[in-house]
Protein backbone atom coordinates (compact mmCIF):
# COMPACT_ATOMS: atom_id res chain seq x y z
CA UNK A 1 15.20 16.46 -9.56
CA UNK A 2 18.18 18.21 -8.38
CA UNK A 3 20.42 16.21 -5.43
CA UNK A 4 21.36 17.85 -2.43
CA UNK A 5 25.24 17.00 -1.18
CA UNK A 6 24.82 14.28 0.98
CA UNK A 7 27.29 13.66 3.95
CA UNK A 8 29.81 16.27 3.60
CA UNK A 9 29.02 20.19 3.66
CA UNK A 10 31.04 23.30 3.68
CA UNK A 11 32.49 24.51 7.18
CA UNK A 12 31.56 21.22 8.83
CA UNK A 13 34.27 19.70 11.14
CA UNK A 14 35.84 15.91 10.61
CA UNK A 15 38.56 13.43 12.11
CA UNK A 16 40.56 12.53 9.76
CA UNK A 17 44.38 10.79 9.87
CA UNK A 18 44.33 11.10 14.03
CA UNK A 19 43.35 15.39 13.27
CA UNK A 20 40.47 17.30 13.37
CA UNK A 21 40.26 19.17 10.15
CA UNK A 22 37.46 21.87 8.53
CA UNK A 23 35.77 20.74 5.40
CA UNK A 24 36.73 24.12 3.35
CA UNK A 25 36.01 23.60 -0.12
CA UNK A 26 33.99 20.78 -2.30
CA UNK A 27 35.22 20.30 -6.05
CA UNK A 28 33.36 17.58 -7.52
CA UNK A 29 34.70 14.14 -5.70
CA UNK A 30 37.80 16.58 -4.37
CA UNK A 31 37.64 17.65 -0.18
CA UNK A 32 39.70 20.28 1.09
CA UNK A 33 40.62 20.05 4.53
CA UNK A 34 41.74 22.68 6.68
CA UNK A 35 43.62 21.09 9.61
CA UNK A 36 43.97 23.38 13.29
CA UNK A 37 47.61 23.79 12.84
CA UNK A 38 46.50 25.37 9.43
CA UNK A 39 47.76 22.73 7.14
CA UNK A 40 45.56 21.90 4.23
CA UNK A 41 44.98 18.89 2.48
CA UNK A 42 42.92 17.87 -0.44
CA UNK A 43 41.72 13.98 -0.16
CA UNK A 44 39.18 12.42 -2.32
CA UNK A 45 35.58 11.72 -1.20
CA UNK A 46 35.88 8.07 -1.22
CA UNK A 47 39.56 8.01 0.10
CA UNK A 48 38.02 9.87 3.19
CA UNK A 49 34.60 8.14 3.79
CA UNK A 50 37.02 4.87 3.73
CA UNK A 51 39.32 6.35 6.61
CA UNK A 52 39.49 4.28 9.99
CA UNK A 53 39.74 7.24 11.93
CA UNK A 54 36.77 9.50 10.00
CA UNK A 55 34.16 10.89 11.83
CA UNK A 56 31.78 13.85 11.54
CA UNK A 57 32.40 16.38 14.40
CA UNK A 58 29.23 18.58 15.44
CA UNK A 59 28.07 18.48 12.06
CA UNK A 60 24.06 19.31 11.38
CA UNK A 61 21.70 16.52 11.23
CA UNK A 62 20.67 15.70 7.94
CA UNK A 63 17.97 17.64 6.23
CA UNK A 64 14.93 15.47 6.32
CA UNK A 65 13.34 13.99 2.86
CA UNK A 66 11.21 16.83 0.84
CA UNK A 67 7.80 16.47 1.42
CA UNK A 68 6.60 15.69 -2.36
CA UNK A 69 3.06 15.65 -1.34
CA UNK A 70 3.01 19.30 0.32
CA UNK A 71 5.16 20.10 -3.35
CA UNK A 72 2.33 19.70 -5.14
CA UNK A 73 -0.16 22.34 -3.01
CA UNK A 74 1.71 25.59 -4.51
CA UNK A 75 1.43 27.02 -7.72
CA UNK A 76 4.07 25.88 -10.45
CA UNK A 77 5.94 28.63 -10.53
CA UNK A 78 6.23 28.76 -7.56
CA UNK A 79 7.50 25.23 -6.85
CA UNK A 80 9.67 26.16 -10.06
CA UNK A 81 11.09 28.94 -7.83
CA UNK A 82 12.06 27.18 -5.12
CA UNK A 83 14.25 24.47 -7.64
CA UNK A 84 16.05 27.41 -8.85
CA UNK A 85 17.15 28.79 -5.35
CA UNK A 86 18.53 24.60 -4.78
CA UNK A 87 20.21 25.05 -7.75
CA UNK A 88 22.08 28.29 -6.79
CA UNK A 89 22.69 27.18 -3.57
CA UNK A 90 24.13 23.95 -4.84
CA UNK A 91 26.79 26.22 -6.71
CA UNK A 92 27.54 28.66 -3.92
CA UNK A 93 27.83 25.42 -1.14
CA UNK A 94 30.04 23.33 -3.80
CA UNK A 95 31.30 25.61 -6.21
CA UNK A 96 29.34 23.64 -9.28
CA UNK A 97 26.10 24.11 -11.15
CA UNK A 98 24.28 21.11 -10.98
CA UNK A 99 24.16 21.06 -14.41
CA UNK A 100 27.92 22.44 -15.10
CA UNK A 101 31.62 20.09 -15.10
CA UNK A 102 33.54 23.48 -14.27
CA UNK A 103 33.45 25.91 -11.87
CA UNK A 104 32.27 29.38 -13.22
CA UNK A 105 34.05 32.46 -12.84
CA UNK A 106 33.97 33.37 -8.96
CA UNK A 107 32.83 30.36 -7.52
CA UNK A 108 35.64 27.88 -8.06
CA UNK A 109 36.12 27.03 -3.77
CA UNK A 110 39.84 26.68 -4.82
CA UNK A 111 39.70 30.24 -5.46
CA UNK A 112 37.29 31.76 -3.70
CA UNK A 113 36.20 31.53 -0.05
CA UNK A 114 32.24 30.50 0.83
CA UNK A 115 31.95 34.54 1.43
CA UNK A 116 32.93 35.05 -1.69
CA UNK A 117 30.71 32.83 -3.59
CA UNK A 118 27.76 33.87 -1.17
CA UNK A 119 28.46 37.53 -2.35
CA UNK A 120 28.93 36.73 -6.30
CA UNK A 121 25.26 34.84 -6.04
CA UNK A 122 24.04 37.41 -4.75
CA UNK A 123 25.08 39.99 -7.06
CA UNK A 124 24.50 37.46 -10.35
CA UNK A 125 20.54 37.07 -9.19
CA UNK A 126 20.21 41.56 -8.28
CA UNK A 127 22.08 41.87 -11.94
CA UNK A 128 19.24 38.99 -13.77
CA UNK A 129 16.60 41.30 -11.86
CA UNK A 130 15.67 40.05 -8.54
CA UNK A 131 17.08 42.00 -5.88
CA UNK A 132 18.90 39.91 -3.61
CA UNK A 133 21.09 40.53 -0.59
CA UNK A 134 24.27 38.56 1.07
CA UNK A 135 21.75 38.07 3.99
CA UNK A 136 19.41 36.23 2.19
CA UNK A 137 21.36 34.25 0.41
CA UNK A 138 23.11 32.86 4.12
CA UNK A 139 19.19 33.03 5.19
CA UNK A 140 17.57 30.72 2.23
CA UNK A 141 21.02 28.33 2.74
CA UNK A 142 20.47 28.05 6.43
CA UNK A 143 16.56 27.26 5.36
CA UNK A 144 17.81 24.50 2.75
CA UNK A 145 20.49 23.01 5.26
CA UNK A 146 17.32 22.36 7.52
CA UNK A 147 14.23 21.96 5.99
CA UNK A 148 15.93 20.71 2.55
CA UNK A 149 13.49 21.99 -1.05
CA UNK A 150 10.56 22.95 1.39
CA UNK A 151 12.08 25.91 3.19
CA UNK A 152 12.69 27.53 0.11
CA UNK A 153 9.04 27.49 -0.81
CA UNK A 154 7.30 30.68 -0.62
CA UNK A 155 5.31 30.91 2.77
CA UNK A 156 2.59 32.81 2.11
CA UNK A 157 1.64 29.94 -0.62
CA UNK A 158 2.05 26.92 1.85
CA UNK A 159 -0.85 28.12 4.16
CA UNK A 160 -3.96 25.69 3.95
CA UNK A 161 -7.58 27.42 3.65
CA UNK A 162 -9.94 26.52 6.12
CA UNK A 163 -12.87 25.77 4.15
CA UNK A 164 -14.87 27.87 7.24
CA UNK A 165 -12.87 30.66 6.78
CA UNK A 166 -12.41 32.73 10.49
CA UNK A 167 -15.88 32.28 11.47
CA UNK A 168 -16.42 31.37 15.47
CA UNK A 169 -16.40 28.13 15.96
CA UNK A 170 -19.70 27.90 17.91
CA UNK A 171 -21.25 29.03 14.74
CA UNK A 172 -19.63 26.48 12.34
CA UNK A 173 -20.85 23.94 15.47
CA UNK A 174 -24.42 25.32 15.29
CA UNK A 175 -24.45 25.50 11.18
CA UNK A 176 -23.28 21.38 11.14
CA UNK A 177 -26.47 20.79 13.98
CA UNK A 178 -28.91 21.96 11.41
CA UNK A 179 -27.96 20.89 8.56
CA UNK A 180 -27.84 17.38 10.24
CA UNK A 181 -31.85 18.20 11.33
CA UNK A 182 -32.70 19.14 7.46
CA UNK A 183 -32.70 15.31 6.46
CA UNK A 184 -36.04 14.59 7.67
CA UNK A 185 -38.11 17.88 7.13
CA UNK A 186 -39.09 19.64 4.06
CA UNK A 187 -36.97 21.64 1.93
CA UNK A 188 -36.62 24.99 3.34
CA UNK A 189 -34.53 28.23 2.53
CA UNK A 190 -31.44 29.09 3.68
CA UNK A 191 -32.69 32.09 5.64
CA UNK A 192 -34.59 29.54 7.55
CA UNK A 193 -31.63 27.89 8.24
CA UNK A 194 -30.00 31.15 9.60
CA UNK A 195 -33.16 31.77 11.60
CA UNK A 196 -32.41 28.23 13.65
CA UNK A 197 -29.01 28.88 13.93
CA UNK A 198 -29.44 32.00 15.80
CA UNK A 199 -31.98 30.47 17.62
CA UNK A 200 -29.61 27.64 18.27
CA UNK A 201 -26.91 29.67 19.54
CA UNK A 202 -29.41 31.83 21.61
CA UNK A 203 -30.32 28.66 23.70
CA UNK A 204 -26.51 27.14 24.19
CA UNK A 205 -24.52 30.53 24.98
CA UNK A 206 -27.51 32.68 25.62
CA UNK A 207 -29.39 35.44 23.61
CA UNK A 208 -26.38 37.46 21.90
CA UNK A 209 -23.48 35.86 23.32
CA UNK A 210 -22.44 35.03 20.22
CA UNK A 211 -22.44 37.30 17.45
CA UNK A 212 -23.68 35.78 13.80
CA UNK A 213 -21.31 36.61 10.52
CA UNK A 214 -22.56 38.79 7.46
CA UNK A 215 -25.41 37.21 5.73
CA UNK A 216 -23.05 37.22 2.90
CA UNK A 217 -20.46 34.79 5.35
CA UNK A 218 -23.35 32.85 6.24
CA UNK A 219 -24.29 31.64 3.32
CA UNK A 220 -21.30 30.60 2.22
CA UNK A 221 -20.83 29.21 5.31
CA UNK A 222 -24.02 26.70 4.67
CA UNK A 223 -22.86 26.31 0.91
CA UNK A 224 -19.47 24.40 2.43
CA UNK A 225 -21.40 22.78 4.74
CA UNK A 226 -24.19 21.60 2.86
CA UNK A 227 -21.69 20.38 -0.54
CA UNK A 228 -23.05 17.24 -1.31
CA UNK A 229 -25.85 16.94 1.01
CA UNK A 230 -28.73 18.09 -1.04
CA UNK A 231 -29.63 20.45 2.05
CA UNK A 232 -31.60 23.09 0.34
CA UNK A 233 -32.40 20.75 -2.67
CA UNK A 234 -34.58 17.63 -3.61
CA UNK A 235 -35.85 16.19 -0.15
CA UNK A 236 -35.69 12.85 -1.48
CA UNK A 237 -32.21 12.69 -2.84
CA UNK A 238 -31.46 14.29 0.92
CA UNK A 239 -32.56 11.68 2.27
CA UNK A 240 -31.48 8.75 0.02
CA UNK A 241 -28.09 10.49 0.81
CA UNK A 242 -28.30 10.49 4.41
CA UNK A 243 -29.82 6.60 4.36
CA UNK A 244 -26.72 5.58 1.94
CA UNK A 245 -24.01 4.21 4.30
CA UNK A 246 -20.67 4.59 4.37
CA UNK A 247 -18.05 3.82 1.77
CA UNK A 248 -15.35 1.74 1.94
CA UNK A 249 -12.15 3.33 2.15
CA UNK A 250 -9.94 0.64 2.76
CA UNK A 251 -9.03 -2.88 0.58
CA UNK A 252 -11.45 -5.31 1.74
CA UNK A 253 -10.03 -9.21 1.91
CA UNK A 254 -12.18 -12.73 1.95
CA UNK A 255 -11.29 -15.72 1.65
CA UNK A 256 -14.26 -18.18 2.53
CA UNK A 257 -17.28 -18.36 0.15
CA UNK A 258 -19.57 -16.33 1.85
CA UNK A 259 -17.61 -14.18 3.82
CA UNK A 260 -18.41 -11.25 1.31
CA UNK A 261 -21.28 -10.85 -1.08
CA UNK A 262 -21.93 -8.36 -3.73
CA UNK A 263 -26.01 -7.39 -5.15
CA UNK A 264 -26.90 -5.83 -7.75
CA UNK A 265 -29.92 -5.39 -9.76
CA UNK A 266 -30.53 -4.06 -12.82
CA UNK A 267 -34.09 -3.34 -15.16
CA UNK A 268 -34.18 -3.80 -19.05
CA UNK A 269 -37.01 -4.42 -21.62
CA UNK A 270 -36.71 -7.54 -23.96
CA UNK A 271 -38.86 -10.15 -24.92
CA UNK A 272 -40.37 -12.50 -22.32
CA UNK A 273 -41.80 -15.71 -24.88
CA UNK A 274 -40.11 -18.00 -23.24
CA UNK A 275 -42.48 -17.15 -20.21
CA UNK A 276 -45.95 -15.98 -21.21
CA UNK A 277 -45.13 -15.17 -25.16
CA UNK A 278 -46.65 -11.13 -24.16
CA UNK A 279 -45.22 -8.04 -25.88
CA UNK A 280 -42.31 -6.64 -24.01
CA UNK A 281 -42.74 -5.17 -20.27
CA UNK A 282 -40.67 -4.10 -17.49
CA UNK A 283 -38.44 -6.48 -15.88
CA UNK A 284 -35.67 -6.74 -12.83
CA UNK A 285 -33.13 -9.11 -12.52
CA UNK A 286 -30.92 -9.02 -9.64
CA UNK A 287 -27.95 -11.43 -8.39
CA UNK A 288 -25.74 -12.40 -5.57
CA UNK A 289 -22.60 -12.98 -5.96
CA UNK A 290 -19.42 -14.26 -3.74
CA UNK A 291 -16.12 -12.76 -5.27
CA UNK A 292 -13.67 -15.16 -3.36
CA UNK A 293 -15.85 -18.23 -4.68
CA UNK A 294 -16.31 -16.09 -8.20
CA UNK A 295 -19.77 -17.64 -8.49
CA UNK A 296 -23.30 -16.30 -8.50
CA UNK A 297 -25.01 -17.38 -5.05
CA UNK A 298 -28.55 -16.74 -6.22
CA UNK A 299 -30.36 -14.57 -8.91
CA UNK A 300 -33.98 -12.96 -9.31
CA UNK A 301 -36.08 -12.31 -12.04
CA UNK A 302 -39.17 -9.74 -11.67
CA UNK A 303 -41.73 -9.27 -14.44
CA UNK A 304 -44.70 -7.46 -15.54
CA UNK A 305 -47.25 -4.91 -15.12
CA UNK A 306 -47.94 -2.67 -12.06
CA UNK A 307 -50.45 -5.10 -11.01
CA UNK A 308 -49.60 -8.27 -11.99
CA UNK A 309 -46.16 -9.43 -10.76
CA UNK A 310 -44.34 -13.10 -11.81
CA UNK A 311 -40.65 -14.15 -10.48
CA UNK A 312 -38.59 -16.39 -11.05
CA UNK A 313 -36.00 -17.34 -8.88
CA UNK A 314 -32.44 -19.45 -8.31
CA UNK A 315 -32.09 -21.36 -6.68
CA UNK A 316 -35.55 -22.07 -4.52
């Protein structure tokens, strides 16, 4: 990843030696200062920072860290675009590529004034192809100065979808209300669904008040809605859905035996001789365990037919 400069930027304004001087050029670990009397004087970055005196007059606040998560919503090249305008900024602000030792031709700031180098970039990137002007070369480094990688990033790429799309609220509102009502009636059809919706809407905002989408919209409307719900599908997976409750989404901590306990039970065939010497049948076993104690609190074996049950259980 490519570093921004960090304290020190072109045209900002520091005390240094009892003066207030202008920061006017950046070579490597080299700062030019440009005192008011007009006197220049090149110090290195170190000597400077160690100053008694220094201080940063008026200068921007810092660009804030790049949002790495919001990085990885745009396309690649796109994100790949956005590198390559830090990387010609870095050259035009400091007068090096950040992968270069030298200065190229008409951007060494010993040379050439910020104007200068704003003026070459933009005529290297409208010679490679992409049509660039001065002005948005100042614009895109007034962008990176405050919003650091991410205002470089193509807008019209950052928006986030609504998974709704523009439809009216009250009919997103009235959509979730059936669905919910689905769980414990029979399967119907999604024109069904519509049918309740209007009728839903007719008796909250009154008959028409709100207009309904496309059928087209409204179906994929109750598609979103219904992902994962088994609306329109099996009613009893709906319903073991609905019953199922909710996960855990945080780290869950015990520390007494008992305090949490984990069940499971799982069927297999195998042999049961040890118990009534029969062929193989159907069996259950299921178990209780305590993960802070790591030891099985009780177990339960089922066996046999459809009408004829045995168990055996620990302990009890």
């Amino acid at each position: 990843m490519v570093e921004r400069p960090g304290v020190l930027r072109v045209n900002d304004r520091v005390v240094f030696a009892g003066t207030t001087h202008t920061v006017v050029a950046i070579s490597g670990a080299s700062i030019r200062l440009l005192s008011a009397a007009g006197a220049t004087t090149v110090v290195a970055l170190a000597y400077l920072l160690a100053a008694p005196d220094f201080e940063l007059v008026g200068a921007a606040p810092a660009p804030r860290v790049d949002p790495h998560g919001l990085l990885k919503a745009p396309p690649a090249q796109v994100v790949r675009a956005a590198r390559d305008w830090e990387r010609h900024l870095i050259e035009v602000e400091t007068g090096l590529a950040p992968e270069g030792t030298v200065p190229r031709p008409g951007y060494d700031p010993a040379t050439f004034t910020l104007a200068a180098r704003e003026a070459a970039k933009a005529a290297e990137l409208t010679d490679a192809g992409a049509k660039t002007s001065v002005r948005t070369v100042q614009r895109m480094r007034r962008r990176y100065r405050e919003q650091g990688l991410w205002g470089l990033v193509d807008t019209r790429h950052a928006r986030v979808a609504k998974p709704t799309g523009h439809v009216d609220a009250r009919v997103v509102a009235a959509a979730v209300a059936v669905i919910e009502r689905q769980t414990g009636t029979s399967t119907g059809t999604k024109s069904r669904a519509l049918r309740q919706i209007r009728e839903l809407l007719d008796e909250e905002h009154g008959p028409g008040v709100v207009k309904m989408p496309s059928q087209a919209t409204c179906y994929r409307l109750l598609e979103v809605l219904s992902a994962g719900r088994h609306t329109f599908g099996s009613a009893v997976t709906r319903r073991q859905t609905a019953n199922k409750p909710a996960g855990a989404y945080t780290a869950t901590t015990a520390s007494r035996p008992g305090e949490q306990v984990q069940m499971d039970s799982t069927r297999w065939t195998c042999w049961r001789s040890w118990m009534t010497g029969s062929p193989a049948e159907r069996n259950s076993f299921s178990r209780s365990t305590s993960p802070p104690a790591r030891s099985a609190l009780a177990c339960c074996g089922r066996s046999g037919r459809r009408r004829s049950t045995r168990r055996c259980c620990w302990p009890g």
